[in-house]
Protein backbone atom coordinates (compact mmCIF):
# COMPACT_ATOMS: atom_id res chain seq x y z
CA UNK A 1 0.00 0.00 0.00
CA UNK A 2 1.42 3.47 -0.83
CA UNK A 3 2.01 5.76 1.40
CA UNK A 4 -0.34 8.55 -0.09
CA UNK A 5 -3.30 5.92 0.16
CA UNK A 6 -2.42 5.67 4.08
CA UNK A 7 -2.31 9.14 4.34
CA UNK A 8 -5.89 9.60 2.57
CA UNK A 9 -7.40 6.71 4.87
CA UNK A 10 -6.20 8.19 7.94
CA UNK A 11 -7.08 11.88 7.09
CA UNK A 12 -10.69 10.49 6.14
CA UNK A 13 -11.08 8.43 9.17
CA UNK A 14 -9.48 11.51 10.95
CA UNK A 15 -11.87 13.66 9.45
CA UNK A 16 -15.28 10.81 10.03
CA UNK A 17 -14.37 11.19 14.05
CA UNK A 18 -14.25 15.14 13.92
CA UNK A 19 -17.70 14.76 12.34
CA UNK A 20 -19.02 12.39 14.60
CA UNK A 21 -17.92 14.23 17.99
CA UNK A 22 -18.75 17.19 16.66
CA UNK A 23 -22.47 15.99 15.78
CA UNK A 24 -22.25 14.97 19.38
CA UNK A 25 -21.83 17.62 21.35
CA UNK A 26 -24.40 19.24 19.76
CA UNK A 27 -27.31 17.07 19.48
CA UNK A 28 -27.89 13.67 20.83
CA UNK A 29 -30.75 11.02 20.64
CA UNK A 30 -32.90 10.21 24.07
CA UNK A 31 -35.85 7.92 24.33
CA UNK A 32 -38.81 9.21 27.06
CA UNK A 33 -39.39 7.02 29.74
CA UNK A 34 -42.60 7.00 31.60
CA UNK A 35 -45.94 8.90 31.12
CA UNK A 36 -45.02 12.36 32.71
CA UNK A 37 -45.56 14.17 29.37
CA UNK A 38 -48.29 12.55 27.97
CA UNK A 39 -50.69 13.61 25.82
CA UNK A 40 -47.43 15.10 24.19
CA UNK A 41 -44.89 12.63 24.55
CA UNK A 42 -45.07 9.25 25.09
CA UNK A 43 -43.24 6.42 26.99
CA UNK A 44 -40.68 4.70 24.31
CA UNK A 45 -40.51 7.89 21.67
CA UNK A 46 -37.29 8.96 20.61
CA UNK A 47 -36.15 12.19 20.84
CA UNK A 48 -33.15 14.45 19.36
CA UNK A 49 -32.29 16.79 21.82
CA UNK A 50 -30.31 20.25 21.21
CA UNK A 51 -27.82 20.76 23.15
CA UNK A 52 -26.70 23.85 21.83
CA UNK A 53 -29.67 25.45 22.20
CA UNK A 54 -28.36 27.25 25.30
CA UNK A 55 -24.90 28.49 24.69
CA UNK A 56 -26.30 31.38 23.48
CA UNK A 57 -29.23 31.89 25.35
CA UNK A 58 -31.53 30.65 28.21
CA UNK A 59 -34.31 28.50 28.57
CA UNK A 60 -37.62 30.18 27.99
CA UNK A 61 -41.08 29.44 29.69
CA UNK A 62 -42.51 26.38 27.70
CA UNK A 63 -39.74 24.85 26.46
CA UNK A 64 -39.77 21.07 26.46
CA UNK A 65 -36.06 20.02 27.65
CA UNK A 66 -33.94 17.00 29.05
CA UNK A 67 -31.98 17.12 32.43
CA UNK A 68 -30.11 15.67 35.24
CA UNK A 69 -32.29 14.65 37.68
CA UNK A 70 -31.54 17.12 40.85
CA UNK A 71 -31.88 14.62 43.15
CA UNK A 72 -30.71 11.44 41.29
CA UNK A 73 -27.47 12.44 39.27
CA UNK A 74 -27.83 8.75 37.39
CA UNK A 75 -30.92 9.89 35.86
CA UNK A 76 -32.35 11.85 33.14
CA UNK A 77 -35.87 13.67 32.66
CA UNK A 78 -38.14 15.51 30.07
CA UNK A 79 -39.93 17.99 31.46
CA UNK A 80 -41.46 21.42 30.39
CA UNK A 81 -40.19 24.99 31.63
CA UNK A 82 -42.68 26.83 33.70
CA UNK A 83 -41.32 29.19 36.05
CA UNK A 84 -37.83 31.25 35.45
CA UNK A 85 -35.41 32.46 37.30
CA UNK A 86 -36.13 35.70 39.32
CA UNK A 87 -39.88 34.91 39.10
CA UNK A 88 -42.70 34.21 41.54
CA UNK A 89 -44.80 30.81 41.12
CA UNK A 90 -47.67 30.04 42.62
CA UNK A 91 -49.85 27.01 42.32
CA UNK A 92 -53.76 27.34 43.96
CA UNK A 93 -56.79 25.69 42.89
CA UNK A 94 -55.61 23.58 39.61
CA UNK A 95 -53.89 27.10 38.59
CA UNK A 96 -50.00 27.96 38.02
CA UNK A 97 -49.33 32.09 38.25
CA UNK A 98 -46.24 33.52 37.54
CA UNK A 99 -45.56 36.75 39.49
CA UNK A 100 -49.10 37.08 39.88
CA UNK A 101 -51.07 35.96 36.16
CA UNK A 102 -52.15 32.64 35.08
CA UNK A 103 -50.26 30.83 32.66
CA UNK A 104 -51.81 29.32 29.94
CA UNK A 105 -51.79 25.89 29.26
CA UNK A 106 -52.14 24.65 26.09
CA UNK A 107 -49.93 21.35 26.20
CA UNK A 108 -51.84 20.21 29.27
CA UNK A 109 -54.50 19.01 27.06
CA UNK A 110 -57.64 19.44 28.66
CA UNK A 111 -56.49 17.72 32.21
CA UNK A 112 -57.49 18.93 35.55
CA UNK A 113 -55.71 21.36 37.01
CA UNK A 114 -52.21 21.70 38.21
CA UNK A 115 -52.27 20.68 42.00
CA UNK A 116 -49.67 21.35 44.61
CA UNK A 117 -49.50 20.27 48.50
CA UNK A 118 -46.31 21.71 50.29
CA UNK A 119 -43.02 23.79 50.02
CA UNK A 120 -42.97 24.47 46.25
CA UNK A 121 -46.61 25.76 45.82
CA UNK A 122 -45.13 28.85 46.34
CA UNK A 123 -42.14 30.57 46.31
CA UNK A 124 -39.39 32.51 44.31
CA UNK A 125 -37.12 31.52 41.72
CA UNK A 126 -33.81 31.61 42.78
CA UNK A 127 -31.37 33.44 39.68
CA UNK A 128 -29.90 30.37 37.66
CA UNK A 129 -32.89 27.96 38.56
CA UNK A 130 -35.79 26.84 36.69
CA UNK A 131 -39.50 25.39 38.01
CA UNK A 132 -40.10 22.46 35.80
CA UNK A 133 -43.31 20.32 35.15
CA UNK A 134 -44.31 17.55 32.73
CA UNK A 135 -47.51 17.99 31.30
CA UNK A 136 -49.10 15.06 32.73
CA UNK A 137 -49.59 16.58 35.88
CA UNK A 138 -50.93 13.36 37.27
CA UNK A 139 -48.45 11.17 36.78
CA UNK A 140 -45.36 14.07 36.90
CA UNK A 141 -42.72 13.69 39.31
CA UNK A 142 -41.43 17.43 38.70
CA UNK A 143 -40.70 20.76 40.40
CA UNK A 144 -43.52 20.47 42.78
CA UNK A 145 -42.22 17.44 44.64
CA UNK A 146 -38.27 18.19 44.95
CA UNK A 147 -37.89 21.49 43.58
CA UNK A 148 -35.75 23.89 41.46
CA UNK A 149 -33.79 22.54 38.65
CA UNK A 150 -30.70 24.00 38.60
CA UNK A 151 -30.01 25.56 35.00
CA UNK A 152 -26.68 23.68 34.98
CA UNK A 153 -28.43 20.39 35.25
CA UNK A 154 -30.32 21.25 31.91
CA UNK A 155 -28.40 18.85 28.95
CA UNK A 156 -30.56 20.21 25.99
CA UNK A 157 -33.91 21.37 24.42
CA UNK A 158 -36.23 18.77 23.19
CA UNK A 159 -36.20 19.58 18.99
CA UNK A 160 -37.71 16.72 17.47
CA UNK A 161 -40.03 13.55 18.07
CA UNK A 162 -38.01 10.94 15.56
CA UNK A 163 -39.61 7.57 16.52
CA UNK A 164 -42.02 5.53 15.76
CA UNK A 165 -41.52 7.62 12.44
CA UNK A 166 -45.79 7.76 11.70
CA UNK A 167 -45.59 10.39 14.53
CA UNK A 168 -42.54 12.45 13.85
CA UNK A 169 -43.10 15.85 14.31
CA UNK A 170 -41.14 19.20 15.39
CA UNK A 171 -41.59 19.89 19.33
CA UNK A 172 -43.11 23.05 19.94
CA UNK A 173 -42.05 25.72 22.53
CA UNK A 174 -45.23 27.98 23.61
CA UNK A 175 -44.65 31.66 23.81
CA UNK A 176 -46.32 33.87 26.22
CA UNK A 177 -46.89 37.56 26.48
CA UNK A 178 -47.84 39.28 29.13
């Protein structure tokens, strides 16, 4: 074998891993697990995830994204942004207000309210945290039982739904004004 044809294999293979880690630490695939964000997402779909869709920016309210568990470092969740840093949350009667005016809900889909018993029913956002709930408020282990996510803990933004392919589709942020 000549040495130019080395040369080419190794710069392509070279070239193949720059690609590949570089695809990497941008996006990455993750499969939900459990029925926290039902209607939306379902147990078994496969997700890309952005990672560097906060580099430049911060999370905003109603953003779908995957984290470290707070309280479990072994585990990962998908959850939805609610509450922001700096603002005031309360949960009363099936209702979430931020700094005093109901949020609307569109990804709940229809469900009964939002309820809340204890410590994180109300309270401030600390700066750098995040008050996170899946929209299956039922079934949702989420802000409301052990509290803040910590912005560092946040991996990614949820981008796409990828599998089973017949239900592909874009994931959707919701904007609010106020």
């Amino acid at each position: 074998m000549k040495k130019s044809t080395i040369f080419q294999i190794l710069a392509t293979l070279a070239v193949a891993l720059i690609i590949f880690f570089g695809v990497q630490a941008i996006i990455e695939s993750r499969i939900v697990e459990g029925s926290s964000m039902e209607a939306n997402l379902h147990n078994g779909e496969r997700l890309i995830v952005v990672k560097a869709a906060y580099w430049f920016g911060e999370p905003q309210r109603g953003d779908v994204v995957v984290f470290t568990h707070p309280l479990d470092p072994g585990r990962t969740l998908v959850k939805r942004v609610i509450g922001l840093p700096g603002e005031h949350i309360k949960i009363e009667d099936g209702v979430v207000y931020i700094d005093g005016s109901p949020v609307q809900e569109p990804y709940v889909n229809g469900q009964a309210g939002t309820y809340c018993s204890g410590a994180y029913c109300e309270l401030a956002i600390p700066e750098g945290d995040y008050f996170v709930m899946g929209d299956n408020r039922a079934a949702s282990s989420d802000s409301r039982t052990w509290g803040m996510l910590p912005g560092e803990d946040i991996i990614g933004r949820v981008w796409l739904l990828y599998w089973p392919l017949s239900d592909w589709h874009l994931i959707d942020g919701y904007s609010y004004s106020d």
